[in-house]
N, C-alpha and C. Protein backbone atom coordinates (compact mmCIF):
# COMPACT_ATOMS: atom_id res chain seq x y z
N UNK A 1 -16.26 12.32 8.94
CA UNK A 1 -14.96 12.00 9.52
C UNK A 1 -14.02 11.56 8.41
N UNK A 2 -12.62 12.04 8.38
CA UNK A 2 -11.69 11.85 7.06
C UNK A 2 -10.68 10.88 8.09
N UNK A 3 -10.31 10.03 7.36
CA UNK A 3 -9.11 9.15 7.49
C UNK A 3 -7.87 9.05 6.51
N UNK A 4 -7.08 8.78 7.14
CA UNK A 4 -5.67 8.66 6.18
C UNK A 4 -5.74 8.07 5.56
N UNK A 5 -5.32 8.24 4.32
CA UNK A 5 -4.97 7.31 2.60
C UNK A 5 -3.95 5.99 3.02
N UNK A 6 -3.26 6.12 4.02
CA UNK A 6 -1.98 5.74 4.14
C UNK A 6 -2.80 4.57 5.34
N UNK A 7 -2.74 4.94 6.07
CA UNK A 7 -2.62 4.02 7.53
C UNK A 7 -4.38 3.80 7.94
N UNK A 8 -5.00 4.68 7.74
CA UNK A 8 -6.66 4.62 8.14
C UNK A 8 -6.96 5.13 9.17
N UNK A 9 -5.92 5.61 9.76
CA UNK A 9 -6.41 6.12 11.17
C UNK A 9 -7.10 7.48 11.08
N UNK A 10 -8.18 7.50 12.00
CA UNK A 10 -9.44 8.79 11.84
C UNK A 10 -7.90 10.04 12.23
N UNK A 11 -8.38 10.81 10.85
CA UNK A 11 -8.11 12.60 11.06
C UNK A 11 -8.63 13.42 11.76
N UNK A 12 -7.85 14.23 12.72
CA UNK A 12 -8.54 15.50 13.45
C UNK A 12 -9.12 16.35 11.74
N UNK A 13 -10.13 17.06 12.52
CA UNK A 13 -11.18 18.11 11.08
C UNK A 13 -10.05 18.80 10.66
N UNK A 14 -9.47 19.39 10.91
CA UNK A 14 -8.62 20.03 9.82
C UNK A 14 -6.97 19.82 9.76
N UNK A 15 -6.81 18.82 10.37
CA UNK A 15 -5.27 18.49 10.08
C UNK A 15 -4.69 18.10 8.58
N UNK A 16 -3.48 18.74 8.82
CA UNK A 16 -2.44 18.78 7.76
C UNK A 16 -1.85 17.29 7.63
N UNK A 17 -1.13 16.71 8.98
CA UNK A 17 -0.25 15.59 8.65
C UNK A 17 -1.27 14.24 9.48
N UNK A 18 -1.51 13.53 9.17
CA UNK A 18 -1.85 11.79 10.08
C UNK A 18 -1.52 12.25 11.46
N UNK A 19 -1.83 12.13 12.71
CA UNK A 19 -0.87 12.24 13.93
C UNK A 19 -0.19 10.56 13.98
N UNK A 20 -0.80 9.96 13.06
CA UNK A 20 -0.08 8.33 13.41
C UNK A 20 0.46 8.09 12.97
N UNK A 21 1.04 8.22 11.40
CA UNK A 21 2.08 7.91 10.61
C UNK A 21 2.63 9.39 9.74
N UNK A 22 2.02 10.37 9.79
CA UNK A 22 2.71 11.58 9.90
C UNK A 22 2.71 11.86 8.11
N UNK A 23 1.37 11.30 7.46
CA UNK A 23 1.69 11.46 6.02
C UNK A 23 0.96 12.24 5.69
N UNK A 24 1.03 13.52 4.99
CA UNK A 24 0.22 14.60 4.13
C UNK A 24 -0.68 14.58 3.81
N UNK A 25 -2.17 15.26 4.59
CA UNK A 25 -3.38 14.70 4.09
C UNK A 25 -3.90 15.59 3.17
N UNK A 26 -4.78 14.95 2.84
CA UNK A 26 -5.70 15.29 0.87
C UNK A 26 -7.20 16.05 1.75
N UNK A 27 -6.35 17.50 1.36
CA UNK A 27 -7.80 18.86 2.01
C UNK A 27 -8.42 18.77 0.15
N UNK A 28 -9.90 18.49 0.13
CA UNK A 28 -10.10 18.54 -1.11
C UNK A 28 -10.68 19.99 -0.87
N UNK A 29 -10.96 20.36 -0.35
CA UNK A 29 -11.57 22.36 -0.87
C UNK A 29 -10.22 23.05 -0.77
N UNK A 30 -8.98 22.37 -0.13
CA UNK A 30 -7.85 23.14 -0.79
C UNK A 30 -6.73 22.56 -1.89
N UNK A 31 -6.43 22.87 -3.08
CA UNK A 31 -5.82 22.09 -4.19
C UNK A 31 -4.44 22.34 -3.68
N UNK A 32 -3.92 23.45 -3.38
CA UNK A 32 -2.33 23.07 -2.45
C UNK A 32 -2.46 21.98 -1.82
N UNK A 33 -3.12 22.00 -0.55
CA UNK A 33 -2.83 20.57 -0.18
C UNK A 33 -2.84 19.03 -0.52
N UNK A 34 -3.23 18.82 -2.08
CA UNK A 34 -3.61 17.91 -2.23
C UNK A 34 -2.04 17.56 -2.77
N UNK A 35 -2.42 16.21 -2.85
CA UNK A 35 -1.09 14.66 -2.90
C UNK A 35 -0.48 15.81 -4.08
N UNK A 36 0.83 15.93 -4.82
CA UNK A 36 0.84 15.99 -6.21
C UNK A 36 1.28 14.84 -7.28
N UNK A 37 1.20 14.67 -8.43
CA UNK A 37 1.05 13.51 -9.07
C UNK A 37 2.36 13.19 -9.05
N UNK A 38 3.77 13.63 -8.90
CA UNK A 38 4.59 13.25 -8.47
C UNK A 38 5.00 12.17 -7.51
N UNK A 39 4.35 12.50 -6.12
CA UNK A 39 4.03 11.87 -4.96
C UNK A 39 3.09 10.28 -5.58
N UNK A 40 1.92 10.81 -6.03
CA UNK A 40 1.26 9.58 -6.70
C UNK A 40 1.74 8.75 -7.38
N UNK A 41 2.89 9.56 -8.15
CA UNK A 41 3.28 8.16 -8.98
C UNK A 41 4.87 7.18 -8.19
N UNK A 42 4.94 7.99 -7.42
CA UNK A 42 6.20 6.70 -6.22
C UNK A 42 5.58 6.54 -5.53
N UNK A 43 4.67 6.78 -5.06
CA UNK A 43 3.32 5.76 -4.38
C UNK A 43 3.22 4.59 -5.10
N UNK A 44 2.80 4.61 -6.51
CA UNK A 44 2.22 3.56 -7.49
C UNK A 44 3.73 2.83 -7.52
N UNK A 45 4.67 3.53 -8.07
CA UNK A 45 5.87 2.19 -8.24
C UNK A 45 6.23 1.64 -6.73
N UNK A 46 6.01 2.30 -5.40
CA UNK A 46 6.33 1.31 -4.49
C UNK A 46 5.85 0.00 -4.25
N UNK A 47 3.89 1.04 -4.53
CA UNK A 47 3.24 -0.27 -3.76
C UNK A 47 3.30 -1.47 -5.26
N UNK A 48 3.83 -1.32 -6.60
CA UNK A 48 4.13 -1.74 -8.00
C UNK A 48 5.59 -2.84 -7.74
N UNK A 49 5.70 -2.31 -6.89
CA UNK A 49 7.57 -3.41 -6.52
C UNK A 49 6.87 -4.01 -5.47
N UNK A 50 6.73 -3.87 -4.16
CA UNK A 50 6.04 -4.42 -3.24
C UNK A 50 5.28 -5.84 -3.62
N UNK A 51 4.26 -5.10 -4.61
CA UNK A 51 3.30 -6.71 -5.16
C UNK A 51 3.67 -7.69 -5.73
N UNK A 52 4.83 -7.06 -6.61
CA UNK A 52 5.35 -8.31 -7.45
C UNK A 52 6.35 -9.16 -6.64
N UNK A 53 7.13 -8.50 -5.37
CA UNK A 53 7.78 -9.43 -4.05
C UNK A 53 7.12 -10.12 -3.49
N UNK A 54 5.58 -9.92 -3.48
CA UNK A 54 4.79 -10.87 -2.60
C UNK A 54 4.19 -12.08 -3.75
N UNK A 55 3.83 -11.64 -5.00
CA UNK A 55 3.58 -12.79 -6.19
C UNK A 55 4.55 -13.14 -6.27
N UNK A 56 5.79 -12.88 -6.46
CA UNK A 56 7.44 -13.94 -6.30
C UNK A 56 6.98 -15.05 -5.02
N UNK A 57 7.22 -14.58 -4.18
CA UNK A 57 7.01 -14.88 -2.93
C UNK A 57 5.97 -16.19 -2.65
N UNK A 58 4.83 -15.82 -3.32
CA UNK A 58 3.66 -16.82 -3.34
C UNK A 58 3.32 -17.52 -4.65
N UNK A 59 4.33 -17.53 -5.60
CA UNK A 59 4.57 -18.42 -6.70
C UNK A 59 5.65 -19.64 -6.03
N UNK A 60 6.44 -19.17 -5.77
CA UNK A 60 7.40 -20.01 -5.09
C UNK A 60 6.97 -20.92 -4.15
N UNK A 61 5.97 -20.23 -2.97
CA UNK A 61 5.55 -21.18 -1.95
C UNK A 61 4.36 -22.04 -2.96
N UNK A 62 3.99 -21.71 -3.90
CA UNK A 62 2.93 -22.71 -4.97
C UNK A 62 3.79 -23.85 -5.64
N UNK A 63 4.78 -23.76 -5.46
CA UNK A 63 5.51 -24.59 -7.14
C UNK A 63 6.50 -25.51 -5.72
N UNK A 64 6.82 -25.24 -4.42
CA UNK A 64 7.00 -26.18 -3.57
C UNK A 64 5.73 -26.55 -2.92
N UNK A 65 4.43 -26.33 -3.10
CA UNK A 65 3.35 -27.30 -2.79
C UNK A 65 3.08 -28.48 -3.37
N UNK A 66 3.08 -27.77 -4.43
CA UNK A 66 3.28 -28.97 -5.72
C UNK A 66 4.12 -30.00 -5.71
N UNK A 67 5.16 -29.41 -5.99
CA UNK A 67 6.25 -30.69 -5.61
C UNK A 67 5.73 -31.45 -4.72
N UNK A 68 5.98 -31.57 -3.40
CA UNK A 68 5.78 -31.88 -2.19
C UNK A 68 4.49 -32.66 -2.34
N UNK A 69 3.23 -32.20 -2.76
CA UNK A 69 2.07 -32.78 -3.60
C UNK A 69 2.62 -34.09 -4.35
N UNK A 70 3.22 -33.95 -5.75
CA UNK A 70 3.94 -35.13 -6.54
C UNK A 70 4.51 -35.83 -5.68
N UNK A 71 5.32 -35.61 -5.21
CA UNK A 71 6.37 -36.88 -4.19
C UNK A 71 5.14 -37.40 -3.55
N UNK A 72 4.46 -36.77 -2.77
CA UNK A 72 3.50 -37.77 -2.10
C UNK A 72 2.61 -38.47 -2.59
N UNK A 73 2.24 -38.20 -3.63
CA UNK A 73 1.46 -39.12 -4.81
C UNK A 73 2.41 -40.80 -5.27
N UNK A 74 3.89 -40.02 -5.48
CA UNK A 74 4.29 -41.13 -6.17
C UNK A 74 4.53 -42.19 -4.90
């Protein structure tokens, strides 16, 4: 059974697109259909911006723990 790269949801046997999120699936006995490295690499810088919004994100909520930590100490 093949599942989507994208979302995980189980693939019909020979489908082309996800029926759930509708993204291009990877036929490995056919090389047309596969991702091209194009595609792969704005894959990589999305999910590459994405992570560093959520480490912003969870540096910030760290450095007001802290604080909040100190004041209650002193």
């Amino acid at each position: 059974m093949a599942y989507c790269h994208i979302c995980g949801d189980k693939l019909p046997k020979d489908a082309l697109y996800c029926p759930k999120c509708g993204t291009k699936t990877v036929q490995f006995g056919n090389p047309s259909a596969s991702t091209s490295t194009d595609e792969m690499r704005d894959a990589f810088n999305k999910m590459s911006q994405e992570m560093e919004k959520a480490f912003n994100a969870a540096a910030k909520e760290i450095q007001q723990a802290f604080q909040t930590a100190r004041t209650n100490v002193q």
